[in-house]
C-alpha atoms as a PDB file:
ATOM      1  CA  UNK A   1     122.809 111.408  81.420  1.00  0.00           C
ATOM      2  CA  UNK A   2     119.757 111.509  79.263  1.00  0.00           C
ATOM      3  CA  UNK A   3     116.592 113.483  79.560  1.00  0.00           C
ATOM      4  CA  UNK A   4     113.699 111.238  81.410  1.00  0.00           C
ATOM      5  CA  UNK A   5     115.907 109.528  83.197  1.00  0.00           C
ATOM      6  CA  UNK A   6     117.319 110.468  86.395  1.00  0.00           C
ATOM      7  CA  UNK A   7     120.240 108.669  88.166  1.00  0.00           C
ATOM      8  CA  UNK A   8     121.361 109.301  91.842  1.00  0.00           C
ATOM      9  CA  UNK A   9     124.209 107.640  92.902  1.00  0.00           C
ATOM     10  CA  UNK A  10     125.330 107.552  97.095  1.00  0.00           C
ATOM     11  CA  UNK A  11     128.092 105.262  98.660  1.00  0.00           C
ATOM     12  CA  UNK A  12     126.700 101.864  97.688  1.00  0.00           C
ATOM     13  CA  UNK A  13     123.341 102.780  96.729  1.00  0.00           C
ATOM     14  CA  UNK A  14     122.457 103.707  93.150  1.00  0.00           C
ATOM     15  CA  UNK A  15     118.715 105.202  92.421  1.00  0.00           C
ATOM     16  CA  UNK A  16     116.857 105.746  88.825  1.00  0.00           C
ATOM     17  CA  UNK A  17     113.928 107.175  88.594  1.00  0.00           C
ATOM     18  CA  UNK A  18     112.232 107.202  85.381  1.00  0.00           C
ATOM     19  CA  UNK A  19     110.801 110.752  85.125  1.00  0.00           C
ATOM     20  CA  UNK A  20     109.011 111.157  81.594  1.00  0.00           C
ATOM     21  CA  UNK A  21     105.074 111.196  83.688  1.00  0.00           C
ATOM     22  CA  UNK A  22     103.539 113.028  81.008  1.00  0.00           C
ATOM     23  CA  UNK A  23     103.411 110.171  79.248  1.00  0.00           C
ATOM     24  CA  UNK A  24     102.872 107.608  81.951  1.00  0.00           C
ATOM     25  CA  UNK A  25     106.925 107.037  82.073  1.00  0.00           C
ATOM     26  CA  UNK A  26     106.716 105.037  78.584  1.00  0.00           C
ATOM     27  CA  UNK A  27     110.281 104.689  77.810  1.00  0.00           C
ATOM     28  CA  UNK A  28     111.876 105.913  74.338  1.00  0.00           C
ATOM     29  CA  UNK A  29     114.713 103.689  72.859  1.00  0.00           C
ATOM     30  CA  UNK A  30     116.892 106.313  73.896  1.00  0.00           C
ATOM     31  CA  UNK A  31     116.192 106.330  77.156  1.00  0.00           C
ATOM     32  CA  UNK A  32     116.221 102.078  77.130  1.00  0.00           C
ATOM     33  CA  UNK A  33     119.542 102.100  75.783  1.00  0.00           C
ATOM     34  CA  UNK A  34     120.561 105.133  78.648  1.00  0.00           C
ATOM     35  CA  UNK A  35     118.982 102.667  81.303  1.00  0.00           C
ATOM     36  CA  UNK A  36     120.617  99.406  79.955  1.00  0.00           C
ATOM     37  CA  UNK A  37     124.283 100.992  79.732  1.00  0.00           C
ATOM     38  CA  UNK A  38     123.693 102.658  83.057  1.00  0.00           C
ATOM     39  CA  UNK A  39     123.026  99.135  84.865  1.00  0.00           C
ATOM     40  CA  UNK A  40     125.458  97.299  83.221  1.00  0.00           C
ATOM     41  CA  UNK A  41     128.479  99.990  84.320  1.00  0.00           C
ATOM     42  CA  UNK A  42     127.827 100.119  87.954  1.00  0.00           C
ATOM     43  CA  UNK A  43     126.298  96.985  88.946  1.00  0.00           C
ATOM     44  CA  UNK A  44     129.523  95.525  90.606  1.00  0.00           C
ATOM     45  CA  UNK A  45     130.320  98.878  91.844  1.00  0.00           C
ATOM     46  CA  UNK A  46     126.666  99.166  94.113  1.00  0.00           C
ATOM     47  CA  UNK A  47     125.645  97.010  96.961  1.00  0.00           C
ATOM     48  CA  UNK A  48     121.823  98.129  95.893  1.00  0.00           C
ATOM     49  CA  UNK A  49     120.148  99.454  92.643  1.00  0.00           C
ATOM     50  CA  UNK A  50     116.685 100.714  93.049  1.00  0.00           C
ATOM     51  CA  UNK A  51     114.347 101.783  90.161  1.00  0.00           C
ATOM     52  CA  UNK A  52     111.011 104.138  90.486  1.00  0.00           C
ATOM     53  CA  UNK A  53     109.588 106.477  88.825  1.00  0.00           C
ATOM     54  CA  UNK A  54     107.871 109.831  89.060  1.00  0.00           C
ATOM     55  CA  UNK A  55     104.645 110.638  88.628  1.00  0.00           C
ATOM     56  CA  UNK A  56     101.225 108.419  89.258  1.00  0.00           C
ATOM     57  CA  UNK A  57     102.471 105.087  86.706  1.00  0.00           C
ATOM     58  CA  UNK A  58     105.721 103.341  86.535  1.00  0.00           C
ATOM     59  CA  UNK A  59     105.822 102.829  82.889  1.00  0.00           C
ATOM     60  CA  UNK A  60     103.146 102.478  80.483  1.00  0.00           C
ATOM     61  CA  UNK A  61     105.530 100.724  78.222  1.00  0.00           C
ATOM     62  CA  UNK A  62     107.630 102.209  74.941  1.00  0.00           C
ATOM     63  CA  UNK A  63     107.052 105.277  73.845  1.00  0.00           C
ATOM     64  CA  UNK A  64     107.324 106.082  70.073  1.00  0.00           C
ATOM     65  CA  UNK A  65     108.815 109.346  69.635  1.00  0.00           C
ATOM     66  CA  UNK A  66     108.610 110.818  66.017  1.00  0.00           C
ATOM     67  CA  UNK A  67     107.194 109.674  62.714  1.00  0.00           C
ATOM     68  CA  UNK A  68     106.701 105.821  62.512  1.00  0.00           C
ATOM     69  CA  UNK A  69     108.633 103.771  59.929  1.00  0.00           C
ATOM     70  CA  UNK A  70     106.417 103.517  56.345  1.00  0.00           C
ATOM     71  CA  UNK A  71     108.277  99.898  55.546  1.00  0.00           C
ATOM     72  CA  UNK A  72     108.366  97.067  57.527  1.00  0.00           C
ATOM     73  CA  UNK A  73     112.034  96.216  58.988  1.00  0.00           C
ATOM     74  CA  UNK A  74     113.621  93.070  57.900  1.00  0.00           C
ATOM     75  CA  UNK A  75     114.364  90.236  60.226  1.00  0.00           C
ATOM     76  CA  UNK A  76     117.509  90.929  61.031  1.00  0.00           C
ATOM     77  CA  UNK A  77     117.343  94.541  61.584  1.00  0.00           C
ATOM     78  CA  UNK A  78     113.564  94.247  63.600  1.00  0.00           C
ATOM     79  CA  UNK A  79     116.087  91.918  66.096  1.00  0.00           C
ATOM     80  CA  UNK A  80     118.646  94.547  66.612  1.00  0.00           C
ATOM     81  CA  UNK A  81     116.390  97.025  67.130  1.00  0.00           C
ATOM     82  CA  UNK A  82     114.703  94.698  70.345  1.00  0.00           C
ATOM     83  CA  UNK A  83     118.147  93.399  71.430  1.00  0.00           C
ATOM     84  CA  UNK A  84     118.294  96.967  73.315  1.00  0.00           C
ATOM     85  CA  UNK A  85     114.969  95.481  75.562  1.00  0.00           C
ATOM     86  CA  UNK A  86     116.667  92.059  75.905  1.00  0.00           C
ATOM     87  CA  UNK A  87     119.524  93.417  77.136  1.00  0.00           C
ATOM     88  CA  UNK A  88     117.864  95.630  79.906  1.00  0.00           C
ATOM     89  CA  UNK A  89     116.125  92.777  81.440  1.00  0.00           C
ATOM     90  CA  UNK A  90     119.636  90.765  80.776  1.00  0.00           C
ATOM     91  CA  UNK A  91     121.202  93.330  82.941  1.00  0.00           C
ATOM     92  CA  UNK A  92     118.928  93.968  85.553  1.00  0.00           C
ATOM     93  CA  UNK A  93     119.118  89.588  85.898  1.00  0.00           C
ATOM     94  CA  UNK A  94     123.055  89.326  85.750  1.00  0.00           C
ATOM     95  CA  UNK A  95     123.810  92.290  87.903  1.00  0.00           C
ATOM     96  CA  UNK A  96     125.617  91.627  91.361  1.00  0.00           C
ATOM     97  CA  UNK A  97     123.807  94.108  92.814  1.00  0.00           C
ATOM     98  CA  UNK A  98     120.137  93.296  93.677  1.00  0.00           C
ATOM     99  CA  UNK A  99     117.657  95.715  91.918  1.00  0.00           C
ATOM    100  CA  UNK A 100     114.510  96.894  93.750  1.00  0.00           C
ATOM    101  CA  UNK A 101     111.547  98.247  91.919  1.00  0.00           C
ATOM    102  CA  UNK A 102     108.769 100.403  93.209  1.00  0.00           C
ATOM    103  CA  UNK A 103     105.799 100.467  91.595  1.00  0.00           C
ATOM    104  CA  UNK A 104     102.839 103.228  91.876  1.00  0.00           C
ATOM    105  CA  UNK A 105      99.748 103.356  88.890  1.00  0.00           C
ATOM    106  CA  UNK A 106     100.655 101.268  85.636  1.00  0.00           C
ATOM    107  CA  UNK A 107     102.992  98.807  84.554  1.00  0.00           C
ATOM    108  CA  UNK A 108     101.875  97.964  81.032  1.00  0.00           C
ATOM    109  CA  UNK A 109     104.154  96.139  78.378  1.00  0.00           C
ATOM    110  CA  UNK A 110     107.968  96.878  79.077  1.00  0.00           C
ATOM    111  CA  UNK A 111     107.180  98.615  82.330  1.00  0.00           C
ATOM    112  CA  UNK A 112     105.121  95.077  83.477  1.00  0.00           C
ATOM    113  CA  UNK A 113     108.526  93.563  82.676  1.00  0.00           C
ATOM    114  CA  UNK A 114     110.842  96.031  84.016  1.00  0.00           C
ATOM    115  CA  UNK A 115     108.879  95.898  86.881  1.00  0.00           C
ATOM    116  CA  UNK A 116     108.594  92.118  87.609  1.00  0.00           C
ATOM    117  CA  UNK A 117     112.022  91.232  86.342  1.00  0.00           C
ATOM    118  CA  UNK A 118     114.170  93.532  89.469  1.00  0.00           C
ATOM    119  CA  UNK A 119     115.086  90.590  92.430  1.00  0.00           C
ATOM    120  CA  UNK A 120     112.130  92.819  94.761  1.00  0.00           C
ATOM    121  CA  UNK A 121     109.089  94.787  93.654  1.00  0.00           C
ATOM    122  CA  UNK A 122     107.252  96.473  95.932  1.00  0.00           C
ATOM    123  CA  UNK A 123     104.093  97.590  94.512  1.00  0.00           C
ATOM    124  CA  UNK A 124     101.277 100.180  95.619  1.00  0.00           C
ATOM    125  CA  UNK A 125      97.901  98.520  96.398  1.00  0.00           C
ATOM    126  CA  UNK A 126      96.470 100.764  93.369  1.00  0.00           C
ATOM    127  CA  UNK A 127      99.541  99.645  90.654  1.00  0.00           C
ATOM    128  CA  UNK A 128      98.143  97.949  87.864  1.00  0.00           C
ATOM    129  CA  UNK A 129      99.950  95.769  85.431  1.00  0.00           C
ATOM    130  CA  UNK A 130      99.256  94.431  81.927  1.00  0.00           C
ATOM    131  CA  UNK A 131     100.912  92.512  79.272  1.00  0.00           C
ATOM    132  CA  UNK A 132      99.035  94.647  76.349  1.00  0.00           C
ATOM    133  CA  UNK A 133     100.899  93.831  73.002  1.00  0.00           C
ATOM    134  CA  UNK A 134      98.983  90.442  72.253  1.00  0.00           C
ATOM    135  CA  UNK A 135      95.948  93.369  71.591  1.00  0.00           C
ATOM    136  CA  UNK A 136      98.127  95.606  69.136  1.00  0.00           C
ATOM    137  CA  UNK A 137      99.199  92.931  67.178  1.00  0.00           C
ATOM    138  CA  UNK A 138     102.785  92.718  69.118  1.00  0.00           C
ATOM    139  CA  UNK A 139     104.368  88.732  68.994  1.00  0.00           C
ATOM    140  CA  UNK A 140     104.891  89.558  73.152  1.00  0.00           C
ATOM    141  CA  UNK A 141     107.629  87.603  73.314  1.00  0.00           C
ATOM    142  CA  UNK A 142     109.782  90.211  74.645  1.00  0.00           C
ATOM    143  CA  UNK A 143     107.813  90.703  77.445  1.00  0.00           C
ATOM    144  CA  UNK A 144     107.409  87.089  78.036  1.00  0.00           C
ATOM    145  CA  UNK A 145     111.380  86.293  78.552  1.00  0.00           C
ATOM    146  CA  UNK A 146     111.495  88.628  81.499  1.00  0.00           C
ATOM    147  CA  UNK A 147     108.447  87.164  82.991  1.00  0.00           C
ATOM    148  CA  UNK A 148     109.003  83.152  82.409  1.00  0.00           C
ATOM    149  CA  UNK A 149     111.284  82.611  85.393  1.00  0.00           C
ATOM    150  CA  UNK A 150     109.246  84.542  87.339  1.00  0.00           C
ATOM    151  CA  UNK A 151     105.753  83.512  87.092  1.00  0.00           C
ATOM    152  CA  UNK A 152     103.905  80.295  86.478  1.00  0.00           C
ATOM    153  CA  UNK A 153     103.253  79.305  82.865  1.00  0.00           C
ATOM    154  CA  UNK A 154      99.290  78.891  82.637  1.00  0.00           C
ATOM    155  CA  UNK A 155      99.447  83.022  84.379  1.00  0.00           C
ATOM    156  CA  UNK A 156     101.934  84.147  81.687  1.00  0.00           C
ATOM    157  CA  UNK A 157     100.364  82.516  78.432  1.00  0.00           C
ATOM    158  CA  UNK A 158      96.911  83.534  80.291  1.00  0.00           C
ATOM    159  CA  UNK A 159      98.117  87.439  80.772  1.00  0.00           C
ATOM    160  CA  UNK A 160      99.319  87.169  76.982  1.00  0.00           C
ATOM    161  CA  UNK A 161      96.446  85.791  75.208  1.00  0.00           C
ATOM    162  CA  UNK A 162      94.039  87.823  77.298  1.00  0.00           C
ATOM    163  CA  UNK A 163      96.058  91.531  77.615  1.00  0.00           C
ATOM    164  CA  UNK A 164      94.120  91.896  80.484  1.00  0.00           C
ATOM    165  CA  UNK A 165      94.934  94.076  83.347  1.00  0.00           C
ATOM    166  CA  UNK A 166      95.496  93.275  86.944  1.00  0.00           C
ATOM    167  CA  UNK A 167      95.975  94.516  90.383  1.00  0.00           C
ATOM    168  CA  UNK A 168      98.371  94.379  92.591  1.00  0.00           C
ATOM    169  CA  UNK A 169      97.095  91.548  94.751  1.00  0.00           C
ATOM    170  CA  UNK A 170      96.576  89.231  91.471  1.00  0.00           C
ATOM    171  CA  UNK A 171     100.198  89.989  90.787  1.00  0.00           C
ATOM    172  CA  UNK A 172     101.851  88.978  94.243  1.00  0.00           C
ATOM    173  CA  UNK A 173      99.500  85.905  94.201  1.00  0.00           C
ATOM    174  CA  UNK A 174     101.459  84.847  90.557  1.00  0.00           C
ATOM    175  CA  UNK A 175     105.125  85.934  91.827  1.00  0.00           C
ATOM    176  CA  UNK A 176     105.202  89.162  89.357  1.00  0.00           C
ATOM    177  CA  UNK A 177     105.210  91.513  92.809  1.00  0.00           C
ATOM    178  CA  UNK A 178     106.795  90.717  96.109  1.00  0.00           C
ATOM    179  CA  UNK A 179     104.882  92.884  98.681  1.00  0.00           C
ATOM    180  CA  UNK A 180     101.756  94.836  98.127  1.00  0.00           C
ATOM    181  CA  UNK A 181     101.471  97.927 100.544  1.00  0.00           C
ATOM    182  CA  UNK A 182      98.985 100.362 101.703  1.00  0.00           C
ATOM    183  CA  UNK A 183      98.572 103.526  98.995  1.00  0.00           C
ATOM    184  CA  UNK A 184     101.170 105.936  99.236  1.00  0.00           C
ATOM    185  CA  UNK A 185     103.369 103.391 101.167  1.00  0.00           C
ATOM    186  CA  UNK A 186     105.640 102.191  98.326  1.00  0.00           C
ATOM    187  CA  UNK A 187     108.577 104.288  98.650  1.00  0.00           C
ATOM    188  CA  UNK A 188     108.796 104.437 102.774  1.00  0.00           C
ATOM    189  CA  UNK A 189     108.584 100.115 102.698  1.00  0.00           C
ATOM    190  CA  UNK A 190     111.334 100.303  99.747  1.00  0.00           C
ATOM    191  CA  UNK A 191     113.424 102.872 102.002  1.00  0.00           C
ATOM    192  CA  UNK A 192     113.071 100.511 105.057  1.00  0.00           C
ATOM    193  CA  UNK A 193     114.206  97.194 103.311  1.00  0.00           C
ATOM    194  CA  UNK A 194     117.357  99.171 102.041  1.00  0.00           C
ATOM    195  CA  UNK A 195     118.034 100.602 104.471  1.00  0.00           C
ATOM    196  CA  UNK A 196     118.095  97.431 106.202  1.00  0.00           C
ATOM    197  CA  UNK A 197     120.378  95.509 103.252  1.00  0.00           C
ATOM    198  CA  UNK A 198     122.915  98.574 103.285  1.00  0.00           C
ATOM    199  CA  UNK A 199     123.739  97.588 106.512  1.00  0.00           C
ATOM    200  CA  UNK A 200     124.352  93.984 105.532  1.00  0.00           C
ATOM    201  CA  UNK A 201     127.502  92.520 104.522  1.00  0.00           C
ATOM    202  CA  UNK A 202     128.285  92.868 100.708  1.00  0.00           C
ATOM    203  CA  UNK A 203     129.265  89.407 100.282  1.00  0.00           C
ATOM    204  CA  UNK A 204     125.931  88.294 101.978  1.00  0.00           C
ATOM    205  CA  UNK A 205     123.596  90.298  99.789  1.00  0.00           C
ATOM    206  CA  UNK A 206     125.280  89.749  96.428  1.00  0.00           C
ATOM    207  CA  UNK A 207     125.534  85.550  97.267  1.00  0.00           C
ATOM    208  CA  UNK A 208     121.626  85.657  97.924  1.00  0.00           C
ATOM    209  CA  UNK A 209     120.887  86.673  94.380  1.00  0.00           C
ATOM    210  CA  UNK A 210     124.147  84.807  92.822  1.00  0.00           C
ATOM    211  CA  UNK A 211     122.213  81.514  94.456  1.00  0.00           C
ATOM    212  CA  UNK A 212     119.107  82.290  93.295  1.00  0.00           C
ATOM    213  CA  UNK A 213     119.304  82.644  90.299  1.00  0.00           C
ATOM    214  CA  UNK A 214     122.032  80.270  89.801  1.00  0.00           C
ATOM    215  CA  UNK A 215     120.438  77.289  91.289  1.00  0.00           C
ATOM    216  CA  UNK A 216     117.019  77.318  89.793  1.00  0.00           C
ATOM    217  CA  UNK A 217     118.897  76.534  86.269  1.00  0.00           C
ATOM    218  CA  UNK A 218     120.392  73.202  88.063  1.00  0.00           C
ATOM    219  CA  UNK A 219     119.206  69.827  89.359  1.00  0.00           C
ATOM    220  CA  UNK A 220     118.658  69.744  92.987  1.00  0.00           C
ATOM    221  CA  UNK A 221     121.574  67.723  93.604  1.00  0.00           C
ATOM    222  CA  UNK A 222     123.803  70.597  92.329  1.00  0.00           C
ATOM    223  CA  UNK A 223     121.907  72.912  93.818  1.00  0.00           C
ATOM    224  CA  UNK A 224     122.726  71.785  97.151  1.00  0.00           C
ATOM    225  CA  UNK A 225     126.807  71.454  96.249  1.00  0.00           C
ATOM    226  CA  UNK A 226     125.776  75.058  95.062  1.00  0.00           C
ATOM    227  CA  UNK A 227     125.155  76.110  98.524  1.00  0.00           C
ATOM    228  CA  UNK A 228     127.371  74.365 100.215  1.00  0.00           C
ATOM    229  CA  UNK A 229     130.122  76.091  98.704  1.00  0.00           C
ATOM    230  CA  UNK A 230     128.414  79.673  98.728  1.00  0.00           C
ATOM    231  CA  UNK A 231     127.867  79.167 102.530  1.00  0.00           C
ATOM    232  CA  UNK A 232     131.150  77.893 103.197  1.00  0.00           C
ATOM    233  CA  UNK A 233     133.075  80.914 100.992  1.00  0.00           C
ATOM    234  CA  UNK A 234     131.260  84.005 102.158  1.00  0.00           C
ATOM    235  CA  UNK A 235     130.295  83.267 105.934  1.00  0.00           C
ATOM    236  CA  UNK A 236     134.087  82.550 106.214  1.00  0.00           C
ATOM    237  CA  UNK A 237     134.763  86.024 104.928  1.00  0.00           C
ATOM    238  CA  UNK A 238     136.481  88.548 107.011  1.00  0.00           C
ATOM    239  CA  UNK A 239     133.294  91.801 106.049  1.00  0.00           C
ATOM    240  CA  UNK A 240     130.718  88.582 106.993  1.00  0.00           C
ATOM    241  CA  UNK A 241     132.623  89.075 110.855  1.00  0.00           C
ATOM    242  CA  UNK A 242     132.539  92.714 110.694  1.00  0.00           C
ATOM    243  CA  UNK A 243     130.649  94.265 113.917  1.00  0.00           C
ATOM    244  CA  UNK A 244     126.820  94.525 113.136  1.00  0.00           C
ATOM    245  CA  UNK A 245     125.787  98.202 112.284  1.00  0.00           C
ATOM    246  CA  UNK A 246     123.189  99.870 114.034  1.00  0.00           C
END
């Protein structure tokens, strides 16, 4: 456990909320690493993961706590120190367990990335996101690996050049959110959908995001032998014939 970050885990369902709102939820290193070890040790072990935050923004992007550096890193070490970013969005991608955000106020930076990289974001109709390191000087490319599978090109390199902010209707219509809800909706439309994919079968859930994110990286042709043996393995399953909760 680390301080900022909460983590609730139920049966199948695990639950982080990012609770640092004095500071609009900006993230320390600390608190990255805390989040990147924490999805990479239980996302075989969850059927869900779900990520919010407290507070009125989701993350305003990393926070730097204490005095700043007076020399410029070299190279090598400036890349270690971001491999702990890369690796967050790397896990939140390869885990087997999709990962819901929720999204209330900002999203700026790492916290537009966070956001937009989880399988489902459902965002408040007043969340605003921004890709802001293009105006500090910041080489965004961070931010820009999360986002380049997710939303077109000409809206990504237009979001970098520009750092300019955007609602939550301009990001559904460029694929960063997938629903936009009434205010103060966010959490109960989260709650609904899992509740609704708890009571699917594992195997079901976890092949949906194994296929697609597999078969985007594939010709078409592949694609389809992709499914084909996905539908075939889990539909044949013995949880897949399991009586239907209610």
């Amino acid at each position: 456990m680390t301080d900022g970050v909460i983590v609730n885990k139920t049966d199948d369902l695990l639950e982080i909320t990012l609770d640092c709102p004095d500071r609009g939820n900006g993230m320390t290193d600390d608190q990255i690493v805390f989040l990147g070890d924490t999805i990479e040790r239980e996302h075989d072990k969850v059927r869900l993961i779900v990520l919010r935050a407290n507070g009125d923004d989701f993350c305003t992007g990393r926070a730097h706590v204490g005095p700043r550096p007076t020399t410029q890193p070299e190279a090598l070490q400036l890349r270690q120190m971001h491999d702990i970013v890369f690796r967050v969005y790397g896990a939140v991608r390869h885990s087997k367990a999709p990962v819901i955000s929720v999204v209330k106020g900002r999203a700026f930076g790492f916290g537009c990335a966070l956001a937009s990289v989880c399988d489902i974001t459902i965002a408040d109709e007043n969340a605003r996101f921004a890709i802001t390191e293009f105006s500090n000087n910041i080489m965004p490319t961070m931010v820009m690996s999360s986002l380049v599978d997710r939303i077109p090109l000409k809206a990504l390199m237009y979001l970098v050049w520009t750092a300019k902010e955007i609602d939550a209707r301009h990001a559904l219509s460029i694929g960063a959110v997938s629903e936009v809800v009434a205010a103060g909706e966010a959490d109960a439309t989260a709650n609904a959908l899992v509740a609704r994919l708890m009571k699917a079968p594992r195997p079901a859930v976890f092949a949906v995001k194994e296929y697609a994110h597999g078969a985007s990286a594939i010709d078409i042709g592949k694609a389809v032998a992709f499914a084909r043996s996905l539908h075939a393995m889990v539909n044949t399953s013995s949880e897949m014939r399991l009586p239907k909760k209610e």
